[in-house]
N, C-alpha and C. Protein backbone atom coordinates (compact mmCIF):
# COMPACT_ATOMS: atom_id res chain seq x y z
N UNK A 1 68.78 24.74 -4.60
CA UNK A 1 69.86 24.25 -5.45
C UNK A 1 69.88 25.05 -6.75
N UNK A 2 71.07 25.21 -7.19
CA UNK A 2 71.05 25.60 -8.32
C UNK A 2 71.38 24.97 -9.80
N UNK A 3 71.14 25.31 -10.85
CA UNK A 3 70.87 24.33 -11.97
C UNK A 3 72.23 23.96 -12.29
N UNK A 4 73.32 24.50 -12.05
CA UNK A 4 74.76 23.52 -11.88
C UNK A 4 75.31 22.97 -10.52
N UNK A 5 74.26 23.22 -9.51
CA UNK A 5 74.74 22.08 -8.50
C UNK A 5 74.25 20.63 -8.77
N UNK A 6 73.72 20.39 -9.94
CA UNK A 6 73.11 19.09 -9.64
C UNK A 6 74.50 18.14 -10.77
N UNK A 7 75.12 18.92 -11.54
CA UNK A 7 76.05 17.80 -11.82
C UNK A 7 77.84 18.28 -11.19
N UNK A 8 77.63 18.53 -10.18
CA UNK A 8 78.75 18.32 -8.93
C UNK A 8 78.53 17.21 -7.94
N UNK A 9 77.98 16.25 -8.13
CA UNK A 9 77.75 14.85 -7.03
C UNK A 9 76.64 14.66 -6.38
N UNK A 10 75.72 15.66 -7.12
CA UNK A 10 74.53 15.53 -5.85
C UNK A 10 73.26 14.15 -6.57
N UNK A 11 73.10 13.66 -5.86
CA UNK A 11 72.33 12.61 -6.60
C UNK A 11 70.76 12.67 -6.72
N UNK A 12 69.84 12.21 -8.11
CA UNK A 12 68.57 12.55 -7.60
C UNK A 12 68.24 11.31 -8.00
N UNK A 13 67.26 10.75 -7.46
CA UNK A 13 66.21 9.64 -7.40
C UNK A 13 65.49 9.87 -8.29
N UNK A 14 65.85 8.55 -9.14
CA UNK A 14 64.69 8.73 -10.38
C UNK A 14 63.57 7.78 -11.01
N UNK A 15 63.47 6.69 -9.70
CA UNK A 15 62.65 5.29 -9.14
C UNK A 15 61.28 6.13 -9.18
N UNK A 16 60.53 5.16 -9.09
CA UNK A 16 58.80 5.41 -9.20
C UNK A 16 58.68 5.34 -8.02
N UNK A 17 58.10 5.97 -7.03
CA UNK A 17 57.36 6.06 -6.06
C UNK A 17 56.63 4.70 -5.74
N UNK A 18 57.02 4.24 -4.02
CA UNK A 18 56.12 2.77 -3.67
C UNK A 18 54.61 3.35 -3.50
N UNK A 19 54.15 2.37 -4.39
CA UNK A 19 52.49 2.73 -4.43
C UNK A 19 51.94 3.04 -3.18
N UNK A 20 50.79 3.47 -2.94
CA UNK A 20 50.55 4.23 -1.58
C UNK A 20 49.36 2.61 -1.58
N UNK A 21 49.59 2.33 0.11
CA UNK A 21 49.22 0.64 0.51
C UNK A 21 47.47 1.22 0.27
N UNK A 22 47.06 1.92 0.84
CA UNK A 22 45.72 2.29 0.67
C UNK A 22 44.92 1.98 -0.85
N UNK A 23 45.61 2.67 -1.55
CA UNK A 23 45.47 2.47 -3.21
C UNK A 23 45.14 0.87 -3.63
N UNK A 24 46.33 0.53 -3.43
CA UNK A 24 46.61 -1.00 -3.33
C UNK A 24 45.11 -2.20 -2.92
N UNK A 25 45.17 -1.60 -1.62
CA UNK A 25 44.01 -2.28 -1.25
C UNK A 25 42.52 -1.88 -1.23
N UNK A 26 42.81 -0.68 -2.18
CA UNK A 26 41.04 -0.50 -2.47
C UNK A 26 41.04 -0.85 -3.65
N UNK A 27 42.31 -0.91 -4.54
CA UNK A 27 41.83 -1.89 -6.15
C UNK A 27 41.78 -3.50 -5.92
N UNK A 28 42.33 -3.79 -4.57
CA UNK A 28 42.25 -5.30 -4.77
C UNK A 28 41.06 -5.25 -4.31
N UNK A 29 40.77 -4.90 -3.20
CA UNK A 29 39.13 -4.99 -2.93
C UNK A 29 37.93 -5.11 -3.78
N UNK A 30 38.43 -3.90 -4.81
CA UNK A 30 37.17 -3.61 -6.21
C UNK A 30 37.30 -4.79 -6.57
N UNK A 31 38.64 -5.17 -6.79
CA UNK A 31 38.39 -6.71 -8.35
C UNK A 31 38.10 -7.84 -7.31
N UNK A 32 37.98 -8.15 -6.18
CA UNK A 32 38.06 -9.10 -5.12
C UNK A 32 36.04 -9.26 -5.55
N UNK A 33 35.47 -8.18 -4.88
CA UNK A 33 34.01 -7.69 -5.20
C UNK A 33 33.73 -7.80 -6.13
N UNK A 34 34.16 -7.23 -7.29
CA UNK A 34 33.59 -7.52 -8.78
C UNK A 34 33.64 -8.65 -9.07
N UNK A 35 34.41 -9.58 -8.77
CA UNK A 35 35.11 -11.24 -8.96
C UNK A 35 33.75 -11.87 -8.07
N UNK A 36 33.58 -11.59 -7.00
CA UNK A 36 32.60 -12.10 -6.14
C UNK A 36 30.96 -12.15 -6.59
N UNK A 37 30.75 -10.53 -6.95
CA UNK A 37 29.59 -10.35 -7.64
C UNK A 37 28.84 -11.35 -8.85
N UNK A 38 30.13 -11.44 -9.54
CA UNK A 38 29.96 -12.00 -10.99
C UNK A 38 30.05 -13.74 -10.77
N UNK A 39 30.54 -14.36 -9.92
CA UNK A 39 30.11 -15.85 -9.12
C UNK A 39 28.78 -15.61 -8.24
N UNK A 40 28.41 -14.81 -7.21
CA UNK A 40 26.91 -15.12 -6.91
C UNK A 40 25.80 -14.80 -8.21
N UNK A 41 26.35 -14.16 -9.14
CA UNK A 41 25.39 -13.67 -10.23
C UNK A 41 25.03 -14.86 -10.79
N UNK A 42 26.45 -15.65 -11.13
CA UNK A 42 26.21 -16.62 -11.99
C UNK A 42 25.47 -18.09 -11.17
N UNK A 43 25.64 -18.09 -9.78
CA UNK A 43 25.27 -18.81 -9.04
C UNK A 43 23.57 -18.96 -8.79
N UNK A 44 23.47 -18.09 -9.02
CA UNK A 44 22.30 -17.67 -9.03
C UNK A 44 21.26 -18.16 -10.02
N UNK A 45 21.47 -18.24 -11.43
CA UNK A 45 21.42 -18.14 -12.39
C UNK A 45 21.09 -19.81 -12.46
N UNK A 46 22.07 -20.31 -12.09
CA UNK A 46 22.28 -22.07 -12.28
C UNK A 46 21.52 -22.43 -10.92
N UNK A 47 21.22 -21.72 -9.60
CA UNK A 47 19.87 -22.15 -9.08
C UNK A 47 18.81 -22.46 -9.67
N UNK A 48 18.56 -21.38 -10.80
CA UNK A 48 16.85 -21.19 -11.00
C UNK A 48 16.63 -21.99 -12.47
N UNK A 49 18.15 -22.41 -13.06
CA UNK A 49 17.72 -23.19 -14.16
C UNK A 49 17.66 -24.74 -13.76
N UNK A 50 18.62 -24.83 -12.42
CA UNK A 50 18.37 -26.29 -11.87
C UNK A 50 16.67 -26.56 -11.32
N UNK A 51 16.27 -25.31 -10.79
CA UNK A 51 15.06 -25.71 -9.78
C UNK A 51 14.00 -25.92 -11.12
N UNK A 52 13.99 -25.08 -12.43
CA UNK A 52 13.06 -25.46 -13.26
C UNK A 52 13.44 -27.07 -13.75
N UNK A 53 14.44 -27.16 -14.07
CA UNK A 53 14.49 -28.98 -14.27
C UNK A 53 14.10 -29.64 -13.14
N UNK A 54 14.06 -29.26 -11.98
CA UNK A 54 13.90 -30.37 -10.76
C UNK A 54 12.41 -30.22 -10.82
N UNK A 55 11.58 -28.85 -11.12
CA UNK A 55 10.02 -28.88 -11.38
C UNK A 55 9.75 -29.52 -12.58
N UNK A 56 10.43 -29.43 -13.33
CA UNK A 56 9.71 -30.46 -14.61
C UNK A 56 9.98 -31.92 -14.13
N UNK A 57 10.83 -32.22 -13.64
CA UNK A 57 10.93 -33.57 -13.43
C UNK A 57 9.78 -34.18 -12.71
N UNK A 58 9.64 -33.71 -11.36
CA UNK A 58 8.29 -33.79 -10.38
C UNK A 58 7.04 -33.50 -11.24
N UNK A 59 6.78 -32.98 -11.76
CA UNK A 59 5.82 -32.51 -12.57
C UNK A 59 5.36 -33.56 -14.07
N UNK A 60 6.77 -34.05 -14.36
CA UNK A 60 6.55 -35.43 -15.51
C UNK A 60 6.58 -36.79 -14.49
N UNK A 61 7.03 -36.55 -13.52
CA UNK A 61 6.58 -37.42 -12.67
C UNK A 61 4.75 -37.51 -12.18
N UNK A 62 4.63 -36.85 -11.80
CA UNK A 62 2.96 -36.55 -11.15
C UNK A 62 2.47 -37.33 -12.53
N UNK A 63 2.16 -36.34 -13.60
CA UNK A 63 1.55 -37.15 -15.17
C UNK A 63 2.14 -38.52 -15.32
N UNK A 64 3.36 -38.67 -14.70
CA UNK A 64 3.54 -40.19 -15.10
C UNK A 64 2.77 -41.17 -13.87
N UNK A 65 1.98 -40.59 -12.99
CA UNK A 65 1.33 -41.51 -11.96
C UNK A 65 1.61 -41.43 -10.92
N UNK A 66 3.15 -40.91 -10.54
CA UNK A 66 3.29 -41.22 -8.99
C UNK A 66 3.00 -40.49 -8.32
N UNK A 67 3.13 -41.13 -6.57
CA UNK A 67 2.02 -40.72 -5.65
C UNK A 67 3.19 -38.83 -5.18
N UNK A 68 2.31 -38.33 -4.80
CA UNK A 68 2.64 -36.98 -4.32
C UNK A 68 3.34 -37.30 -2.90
N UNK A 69 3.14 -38.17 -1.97
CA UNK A 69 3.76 -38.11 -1.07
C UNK A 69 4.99 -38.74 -0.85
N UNK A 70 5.19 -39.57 -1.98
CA UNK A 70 6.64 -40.56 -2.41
C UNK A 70 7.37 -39.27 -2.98
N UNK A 71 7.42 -38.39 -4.15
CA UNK A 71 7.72 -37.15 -4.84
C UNK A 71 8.14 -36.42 -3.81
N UNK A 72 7.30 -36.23 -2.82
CA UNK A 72 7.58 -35.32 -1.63
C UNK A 72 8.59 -35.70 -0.94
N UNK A 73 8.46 -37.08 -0.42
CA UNK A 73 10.03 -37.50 0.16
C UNK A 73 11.21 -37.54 -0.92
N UNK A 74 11.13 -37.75 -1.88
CA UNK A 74 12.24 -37.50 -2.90
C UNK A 74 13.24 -36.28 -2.86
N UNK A 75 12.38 -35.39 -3.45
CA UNK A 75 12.62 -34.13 -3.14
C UNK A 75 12.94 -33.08 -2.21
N UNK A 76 12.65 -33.95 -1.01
CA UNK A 76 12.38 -33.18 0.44
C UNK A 76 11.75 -32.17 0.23
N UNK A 77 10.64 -31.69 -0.41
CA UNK A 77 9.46 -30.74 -0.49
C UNK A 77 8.32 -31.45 0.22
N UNK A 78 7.68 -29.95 0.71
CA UNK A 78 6.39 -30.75 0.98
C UNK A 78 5.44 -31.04 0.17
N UNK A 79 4.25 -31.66 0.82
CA UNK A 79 3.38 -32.79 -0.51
C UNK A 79 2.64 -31.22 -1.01
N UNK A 80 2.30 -29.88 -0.36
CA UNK A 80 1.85 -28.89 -1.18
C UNK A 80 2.71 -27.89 -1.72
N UNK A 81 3.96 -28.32 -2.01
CA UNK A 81 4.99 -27.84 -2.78
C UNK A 81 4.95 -28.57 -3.64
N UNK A 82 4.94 -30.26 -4.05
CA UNK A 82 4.83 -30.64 -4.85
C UNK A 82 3.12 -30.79 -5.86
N UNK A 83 2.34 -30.78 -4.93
CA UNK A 83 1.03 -30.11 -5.61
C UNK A 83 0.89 -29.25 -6.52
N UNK A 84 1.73 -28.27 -6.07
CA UNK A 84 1.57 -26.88 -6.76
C UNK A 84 2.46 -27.13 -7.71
N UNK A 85 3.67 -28.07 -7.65
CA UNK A 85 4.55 -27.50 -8.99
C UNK A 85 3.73 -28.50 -10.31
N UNK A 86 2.48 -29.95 -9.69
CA UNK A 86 2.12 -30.65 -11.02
C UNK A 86 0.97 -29.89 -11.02
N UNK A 87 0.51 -29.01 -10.56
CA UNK A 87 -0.82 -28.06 -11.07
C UNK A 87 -0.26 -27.18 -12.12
N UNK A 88 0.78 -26.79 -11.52
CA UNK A 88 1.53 -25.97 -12.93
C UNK A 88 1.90 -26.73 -13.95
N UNK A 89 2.25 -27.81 -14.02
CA UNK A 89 2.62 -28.68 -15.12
C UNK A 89 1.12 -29.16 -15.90
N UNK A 90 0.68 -28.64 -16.75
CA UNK A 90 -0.76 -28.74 -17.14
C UNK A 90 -0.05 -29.27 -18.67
N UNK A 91 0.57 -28.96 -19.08
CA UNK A 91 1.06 -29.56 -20.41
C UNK A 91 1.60 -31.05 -20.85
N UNK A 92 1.59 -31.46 -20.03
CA UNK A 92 2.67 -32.43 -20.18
C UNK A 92 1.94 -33.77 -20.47
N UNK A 93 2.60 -34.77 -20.79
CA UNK A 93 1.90 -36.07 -21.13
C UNK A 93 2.72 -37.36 -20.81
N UNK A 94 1.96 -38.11 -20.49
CA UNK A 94 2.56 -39.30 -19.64
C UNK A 94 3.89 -39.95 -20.80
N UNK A 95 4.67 -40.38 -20.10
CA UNK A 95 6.18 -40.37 -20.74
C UNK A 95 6.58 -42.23 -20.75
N UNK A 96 5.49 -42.73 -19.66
CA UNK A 96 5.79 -44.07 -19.78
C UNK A 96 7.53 -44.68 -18.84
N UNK A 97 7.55 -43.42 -18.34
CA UNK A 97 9.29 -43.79 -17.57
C UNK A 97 8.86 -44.58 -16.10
N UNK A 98 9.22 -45.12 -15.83
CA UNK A 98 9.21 -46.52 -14.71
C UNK A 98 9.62 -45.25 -13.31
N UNK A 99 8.99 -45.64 -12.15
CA UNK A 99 8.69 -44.42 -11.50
C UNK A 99 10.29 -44.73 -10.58
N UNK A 100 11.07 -45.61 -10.67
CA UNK A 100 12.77 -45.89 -10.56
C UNK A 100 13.58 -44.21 -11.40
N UNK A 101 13.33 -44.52 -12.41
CA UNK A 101 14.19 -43.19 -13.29
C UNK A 101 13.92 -41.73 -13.01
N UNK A 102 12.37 -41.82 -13.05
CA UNK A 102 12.16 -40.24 -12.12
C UNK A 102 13.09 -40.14 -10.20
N UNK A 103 12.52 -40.98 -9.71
CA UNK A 103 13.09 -40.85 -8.52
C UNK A 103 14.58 -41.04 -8.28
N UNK A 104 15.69 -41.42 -8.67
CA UNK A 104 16.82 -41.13 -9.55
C UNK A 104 17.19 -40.13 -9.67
N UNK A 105 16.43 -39.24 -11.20
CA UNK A 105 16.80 -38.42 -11.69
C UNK A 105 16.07 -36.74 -10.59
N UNK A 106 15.55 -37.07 -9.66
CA UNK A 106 14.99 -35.85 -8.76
C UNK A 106 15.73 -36.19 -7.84
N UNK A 107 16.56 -36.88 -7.56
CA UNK A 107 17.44 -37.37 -6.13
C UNK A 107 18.78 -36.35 -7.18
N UNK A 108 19.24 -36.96 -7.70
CA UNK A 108 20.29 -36.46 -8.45
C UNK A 108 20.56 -34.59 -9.10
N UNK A 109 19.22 -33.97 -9.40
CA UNK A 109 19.06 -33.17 -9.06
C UNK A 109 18.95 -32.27 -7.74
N UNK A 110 18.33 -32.93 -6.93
CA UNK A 110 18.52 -32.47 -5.42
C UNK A 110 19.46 -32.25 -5.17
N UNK A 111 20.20 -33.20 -5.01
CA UNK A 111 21.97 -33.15 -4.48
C UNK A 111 22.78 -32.26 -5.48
N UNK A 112 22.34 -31.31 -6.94
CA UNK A 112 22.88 -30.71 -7.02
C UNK A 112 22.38 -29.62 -7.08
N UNK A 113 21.16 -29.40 -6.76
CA UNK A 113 20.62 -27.85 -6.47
C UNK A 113 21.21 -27.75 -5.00
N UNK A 114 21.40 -28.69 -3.92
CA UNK A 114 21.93 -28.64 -2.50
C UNK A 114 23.70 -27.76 -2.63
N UNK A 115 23.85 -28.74 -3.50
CA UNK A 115 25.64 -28.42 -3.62
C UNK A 115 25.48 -26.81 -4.09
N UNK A 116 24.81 -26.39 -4.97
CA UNK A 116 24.20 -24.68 -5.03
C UNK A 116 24.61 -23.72 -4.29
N UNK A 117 23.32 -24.56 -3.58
CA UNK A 117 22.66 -23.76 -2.71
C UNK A 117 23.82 -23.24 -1.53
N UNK A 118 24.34 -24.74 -1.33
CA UNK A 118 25.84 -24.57 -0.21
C UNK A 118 27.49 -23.62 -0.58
N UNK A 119 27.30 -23.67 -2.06
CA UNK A 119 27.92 -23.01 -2.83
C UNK A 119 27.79 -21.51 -2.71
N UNK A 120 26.44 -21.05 -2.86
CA UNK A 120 26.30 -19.82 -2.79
C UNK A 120 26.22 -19.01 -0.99
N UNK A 121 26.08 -19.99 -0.13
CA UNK A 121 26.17 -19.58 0.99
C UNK A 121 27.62 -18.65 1.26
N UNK A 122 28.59 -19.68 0.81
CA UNK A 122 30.00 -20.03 1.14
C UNK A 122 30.31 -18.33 0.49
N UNK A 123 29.62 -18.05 -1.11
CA UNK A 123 30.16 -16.61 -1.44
C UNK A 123 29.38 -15.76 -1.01
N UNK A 124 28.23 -15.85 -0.56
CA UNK A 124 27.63 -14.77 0.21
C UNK A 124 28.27 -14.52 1.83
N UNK A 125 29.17 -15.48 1.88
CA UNK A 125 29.54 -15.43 3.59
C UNK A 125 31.43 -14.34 2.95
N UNK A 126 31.89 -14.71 1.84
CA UNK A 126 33.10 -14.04 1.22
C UNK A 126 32.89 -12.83 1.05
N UNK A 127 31.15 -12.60 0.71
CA UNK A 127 31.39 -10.71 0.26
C UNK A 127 31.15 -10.44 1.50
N UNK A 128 30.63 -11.25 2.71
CA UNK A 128 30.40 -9.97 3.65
C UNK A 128 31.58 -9.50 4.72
N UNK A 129 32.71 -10.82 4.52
CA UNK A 129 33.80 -10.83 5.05
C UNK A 129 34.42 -9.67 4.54
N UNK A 130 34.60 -9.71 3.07
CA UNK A 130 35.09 -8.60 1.96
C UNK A 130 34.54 -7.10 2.32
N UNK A 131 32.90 -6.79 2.77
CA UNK A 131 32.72 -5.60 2.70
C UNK A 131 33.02 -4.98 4.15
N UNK A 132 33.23 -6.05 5.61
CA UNK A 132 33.48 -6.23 7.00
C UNK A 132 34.65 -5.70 6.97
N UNK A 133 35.35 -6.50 5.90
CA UNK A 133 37.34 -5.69 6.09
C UNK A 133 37.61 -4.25 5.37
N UNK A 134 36.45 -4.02 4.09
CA UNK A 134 36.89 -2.74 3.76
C UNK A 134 36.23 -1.64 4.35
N UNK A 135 34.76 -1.91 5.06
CA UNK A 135 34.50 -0.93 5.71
C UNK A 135 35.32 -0.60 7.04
N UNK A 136 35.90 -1.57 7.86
CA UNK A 136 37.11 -1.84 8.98
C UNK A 136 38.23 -0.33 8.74
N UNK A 137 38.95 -1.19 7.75
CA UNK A 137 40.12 -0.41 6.89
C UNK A 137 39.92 1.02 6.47
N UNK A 138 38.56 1.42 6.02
CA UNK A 138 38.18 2.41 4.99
C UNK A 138 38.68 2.82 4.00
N UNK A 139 38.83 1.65 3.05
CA UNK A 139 39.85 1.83 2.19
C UNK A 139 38.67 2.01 0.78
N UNK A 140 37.32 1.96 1.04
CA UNK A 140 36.70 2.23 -0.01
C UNK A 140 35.17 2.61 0.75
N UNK A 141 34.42 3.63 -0.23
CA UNK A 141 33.25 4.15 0.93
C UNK A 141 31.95 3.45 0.85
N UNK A 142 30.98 4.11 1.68
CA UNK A 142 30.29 3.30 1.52
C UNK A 142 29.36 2.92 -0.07
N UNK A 143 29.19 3.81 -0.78
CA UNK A 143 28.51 4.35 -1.79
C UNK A 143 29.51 3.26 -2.64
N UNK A 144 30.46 3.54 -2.91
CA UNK A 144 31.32 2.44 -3.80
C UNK A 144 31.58 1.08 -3.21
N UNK A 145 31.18 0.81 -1.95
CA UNK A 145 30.93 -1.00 -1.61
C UNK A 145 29.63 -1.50 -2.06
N UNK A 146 28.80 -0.35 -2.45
CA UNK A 146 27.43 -0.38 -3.15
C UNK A 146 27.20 -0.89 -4.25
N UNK A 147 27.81 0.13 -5.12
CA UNK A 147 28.11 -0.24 -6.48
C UNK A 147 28.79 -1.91 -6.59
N UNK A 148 29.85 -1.79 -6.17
CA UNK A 148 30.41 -3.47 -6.13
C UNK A 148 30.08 -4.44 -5.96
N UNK A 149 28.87 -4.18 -5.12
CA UNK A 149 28.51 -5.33 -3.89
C UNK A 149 27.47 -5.68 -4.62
N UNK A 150 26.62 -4.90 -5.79
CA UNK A 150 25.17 -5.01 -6.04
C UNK A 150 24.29 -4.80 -4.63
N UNK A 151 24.77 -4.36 -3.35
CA UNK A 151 23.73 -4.21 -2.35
C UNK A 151 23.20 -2.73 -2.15
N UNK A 152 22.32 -2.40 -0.85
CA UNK A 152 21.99 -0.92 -0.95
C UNK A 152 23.73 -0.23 0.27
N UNK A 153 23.70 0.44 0.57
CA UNK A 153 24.08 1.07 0.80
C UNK A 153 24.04 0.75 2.82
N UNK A 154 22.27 0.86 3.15
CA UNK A 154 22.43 1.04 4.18
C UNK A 154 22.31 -0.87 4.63
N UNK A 155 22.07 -1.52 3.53
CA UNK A 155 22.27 -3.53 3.23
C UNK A 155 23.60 -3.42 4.11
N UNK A 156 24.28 -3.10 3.94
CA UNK A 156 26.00 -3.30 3.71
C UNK A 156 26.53 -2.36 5.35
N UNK A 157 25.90 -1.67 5.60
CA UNK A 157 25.82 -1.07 7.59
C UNK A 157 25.11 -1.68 7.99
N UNK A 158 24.23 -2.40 7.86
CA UNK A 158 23.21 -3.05 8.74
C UNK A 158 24.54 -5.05 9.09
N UNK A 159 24.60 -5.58 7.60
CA UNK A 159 25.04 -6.76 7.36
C UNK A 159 26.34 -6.57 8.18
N UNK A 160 27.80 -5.20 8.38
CA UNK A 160 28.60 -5.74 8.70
C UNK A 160 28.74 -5.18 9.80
N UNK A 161 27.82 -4.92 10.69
CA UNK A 161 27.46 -4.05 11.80
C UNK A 161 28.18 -5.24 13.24
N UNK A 162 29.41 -4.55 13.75
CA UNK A 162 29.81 -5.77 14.55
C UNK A 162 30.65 -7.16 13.77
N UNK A 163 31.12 -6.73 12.64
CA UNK A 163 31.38 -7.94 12.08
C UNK A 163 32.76 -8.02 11.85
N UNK A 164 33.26 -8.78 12.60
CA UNK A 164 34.90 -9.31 12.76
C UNK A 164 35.89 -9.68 11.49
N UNK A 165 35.94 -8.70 10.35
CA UNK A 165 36.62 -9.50 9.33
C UNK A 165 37.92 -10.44 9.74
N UNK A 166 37.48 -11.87 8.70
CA UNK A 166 38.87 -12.89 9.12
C UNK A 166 40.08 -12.18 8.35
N UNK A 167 40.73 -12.66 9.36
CA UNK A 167 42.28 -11.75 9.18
C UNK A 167 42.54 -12.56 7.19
N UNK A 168 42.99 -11.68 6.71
CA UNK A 168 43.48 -12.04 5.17
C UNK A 168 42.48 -11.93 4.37
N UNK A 169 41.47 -11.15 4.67
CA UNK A 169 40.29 -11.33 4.20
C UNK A 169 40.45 -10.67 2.68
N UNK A 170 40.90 -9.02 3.04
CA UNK A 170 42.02 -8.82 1.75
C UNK A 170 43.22 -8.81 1.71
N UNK A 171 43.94 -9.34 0.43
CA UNK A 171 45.26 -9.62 0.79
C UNK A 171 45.84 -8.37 1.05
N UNK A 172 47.52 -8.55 1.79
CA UNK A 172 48.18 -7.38 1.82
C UNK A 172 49.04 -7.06 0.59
């Protein structure tokens, strides 16, 4: 064409280009993963500050008198899980609490270190769906499902080895 054929009728397109779908779905993937990462991180986190309150509790329990094998059914630990956590409790001093309020307050903890625990299953079962559909797709490699994932490299071929991502796993 020449530089005065273009204002004799000829028309040019001057719209942005439709994003290329690939693109698309390796940034939703990243923030899908990074989003994921940063909930098992934090999940994580509120495990190990619940399980130290559920050991101090058992543990001001033991100093407050009660029997190790009542503690044990409380807790659903065994009686040398609960052994070990009032051997570690060497500090502590009898509190005078009625052995009703400890067993209570270690039931009540249980059921929410459980809810956790079931919690974190549920996003550890999301990233592997997540890394199943992008390794599928190849819309991101392995080295960068790494980085995202916080896993190793060969974690992430071994984990989605055979693994059926559920359809929508990333959006379209």
């Amino acid at each position: 064409m020449h530089g005065d054929d273009r204002r004799e009728g000829y028309y040019r397109y001057r719209g942005t280009p439709a994003p290329d779908k690939t693109a698309v779905q390796a940034e939703k993937t990243r923030k899908l993963l990074r989003d994921n990462r940063q909930r098992i991180s934090f999940n994580a986190t509120s495990i190990r500050a619940l399980s130290v309150r559920l050991n101090q509790q058992i543990g001001q329990a033991l100093c407050d008198g009660m029997k190790v094998t009542r503690l044990a059914a409380a807790a659903e630990l065994s009686r040398w899980a609960v052994r070990t956590v009032g051997l570690s409790a060497d500090d502590l001093v009898p509190s005078g609490v009625p052995a009703e309020e400890h067993l209570a307050a270690i039931h009540r903890l249980k059921a929410e270190l459980n809810e956790l625990e079931e919690s974190r299953a549920a996003l550890e079962d999301r990233r592997l769906n997540l890394l199943a559909a992008a390794r599928r797709r190849g819309v991101l490699d392995d080295y960068e499902l790494a980085a995202l994932s916080g896993l190793q490299r060969e974690t992430i071929k071994k984990m989605t080895w055979g693994i059926q991502p559920e359809a929508g796993a990333i959006p379209a």
